[in-house]
Protein backbone atom coordinates (compact mmCIF):
# COMPACT_ATOMS: atom_id res chain seq x y z
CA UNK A 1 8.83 -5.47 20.64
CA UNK A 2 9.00 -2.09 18.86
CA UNK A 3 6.39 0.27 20.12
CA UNK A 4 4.84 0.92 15.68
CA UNK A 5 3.16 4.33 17.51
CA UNK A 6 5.88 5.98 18.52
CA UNK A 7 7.57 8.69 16.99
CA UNK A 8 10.02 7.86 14.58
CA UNK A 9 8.29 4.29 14.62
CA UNK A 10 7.74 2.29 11.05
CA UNK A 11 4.32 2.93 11.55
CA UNK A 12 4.80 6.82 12.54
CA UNK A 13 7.03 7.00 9.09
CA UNK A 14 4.01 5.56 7.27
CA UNK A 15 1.65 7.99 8.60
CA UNK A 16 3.84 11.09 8.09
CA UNK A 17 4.26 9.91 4.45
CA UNK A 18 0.62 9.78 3.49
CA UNK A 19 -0.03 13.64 2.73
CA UNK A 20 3.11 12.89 0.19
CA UNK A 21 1.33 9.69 -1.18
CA UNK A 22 -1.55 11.60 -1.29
CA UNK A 23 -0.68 13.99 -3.19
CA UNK A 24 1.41 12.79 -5.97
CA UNK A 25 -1.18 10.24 -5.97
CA UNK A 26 -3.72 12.91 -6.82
CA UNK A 27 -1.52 14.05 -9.93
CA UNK A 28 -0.38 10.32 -11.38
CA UNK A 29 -2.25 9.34 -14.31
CA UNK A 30 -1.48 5.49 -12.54
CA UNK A 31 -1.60 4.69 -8.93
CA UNK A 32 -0.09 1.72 -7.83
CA UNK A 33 -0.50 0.20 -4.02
CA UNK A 34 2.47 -1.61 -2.79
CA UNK A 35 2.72 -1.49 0.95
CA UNK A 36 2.78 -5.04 1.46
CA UNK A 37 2.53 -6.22 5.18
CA UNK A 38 2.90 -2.83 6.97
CA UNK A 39 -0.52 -2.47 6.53
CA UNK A 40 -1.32 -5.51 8.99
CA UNK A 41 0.39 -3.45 11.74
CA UNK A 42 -1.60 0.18 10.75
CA UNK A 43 -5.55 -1.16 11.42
CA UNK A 44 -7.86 -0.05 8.44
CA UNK A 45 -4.76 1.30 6.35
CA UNK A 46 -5.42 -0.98 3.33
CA UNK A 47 -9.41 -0.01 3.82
CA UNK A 48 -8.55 3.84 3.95
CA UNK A 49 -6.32 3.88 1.26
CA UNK A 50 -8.79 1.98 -1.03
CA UNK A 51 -11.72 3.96 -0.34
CA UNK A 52 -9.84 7.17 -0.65
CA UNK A 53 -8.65 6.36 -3.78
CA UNK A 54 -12.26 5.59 -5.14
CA UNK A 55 -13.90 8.43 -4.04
CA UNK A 56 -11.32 10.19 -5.95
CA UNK A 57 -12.46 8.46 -9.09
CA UNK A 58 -8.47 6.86 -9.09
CA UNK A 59 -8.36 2.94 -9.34
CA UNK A 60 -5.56 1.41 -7.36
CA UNK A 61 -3.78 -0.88 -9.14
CA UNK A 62 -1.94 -3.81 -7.47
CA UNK A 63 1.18 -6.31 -8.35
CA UNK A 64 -0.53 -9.02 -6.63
CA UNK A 65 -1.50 -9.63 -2.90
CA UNK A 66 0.64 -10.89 -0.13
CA UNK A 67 -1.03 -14.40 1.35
CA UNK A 68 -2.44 -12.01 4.35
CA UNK A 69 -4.20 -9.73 1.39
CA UNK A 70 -2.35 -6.83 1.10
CA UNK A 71 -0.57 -5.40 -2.13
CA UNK A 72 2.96 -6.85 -2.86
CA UNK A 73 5.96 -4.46 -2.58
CA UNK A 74 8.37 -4.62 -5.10
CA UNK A 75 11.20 -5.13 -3.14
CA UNK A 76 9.62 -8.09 -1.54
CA UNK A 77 11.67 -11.34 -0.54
CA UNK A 78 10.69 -15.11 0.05
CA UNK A 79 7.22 -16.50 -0.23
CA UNK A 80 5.76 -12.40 -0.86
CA UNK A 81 8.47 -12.26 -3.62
CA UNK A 82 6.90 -9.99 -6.65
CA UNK A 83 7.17 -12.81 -10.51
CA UNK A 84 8.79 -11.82 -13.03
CA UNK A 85 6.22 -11.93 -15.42
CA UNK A 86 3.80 -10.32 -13.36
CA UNK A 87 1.29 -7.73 -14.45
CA UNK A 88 -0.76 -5.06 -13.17
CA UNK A 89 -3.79 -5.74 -12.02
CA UNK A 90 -7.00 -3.10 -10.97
CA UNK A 91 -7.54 -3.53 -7.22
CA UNK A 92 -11.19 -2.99 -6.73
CA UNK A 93 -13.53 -2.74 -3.28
């Protein structure tokens, strides 16, 4: 099993990109969450993120919810797989 805290781990990469999310996230006029299951293996990412987000007065907006609760990536395959017809959706607290 991969060790997620390690450097260079998918979970390190997540980590080291959140200043960048951050801060284009600060600037966007829409902010849309789409980790999708990462966040099971990061504890209180999806939390963080969302309360973050609020206290900076920018709603998260979502393209749905995987079936463990967390935002749908785009890219995602099989039973996560994003509609075609979806639309976006605020993601409230």
């Amino acid at each position: 099993m991969e060790d997620w805290f390690k450097p260079h781990g998918r979970a390190w990469a997540v980590l080291q990109n959140a200043s960048a999310v951050i801060n284009q996230a600060e600037r966007a006029s829409l902010v849309i969450a789409c980790w999708g299951g990462i966040a099971s293996k990061i504890p209180n990412l999806a939390l963080d993120m969302r309360q973050f987000f609020a206290r900076l007065g920018k709603p998260l907006h979502i393209l749905g919810l995987t079936q463990d609760g967390f935002p749908l990536h785009p890219l995602s395959r099989g039973r996560n797989r994003v509609p075609d017809n979806v639309k976006l959706q605020e993601w409230s607290l």
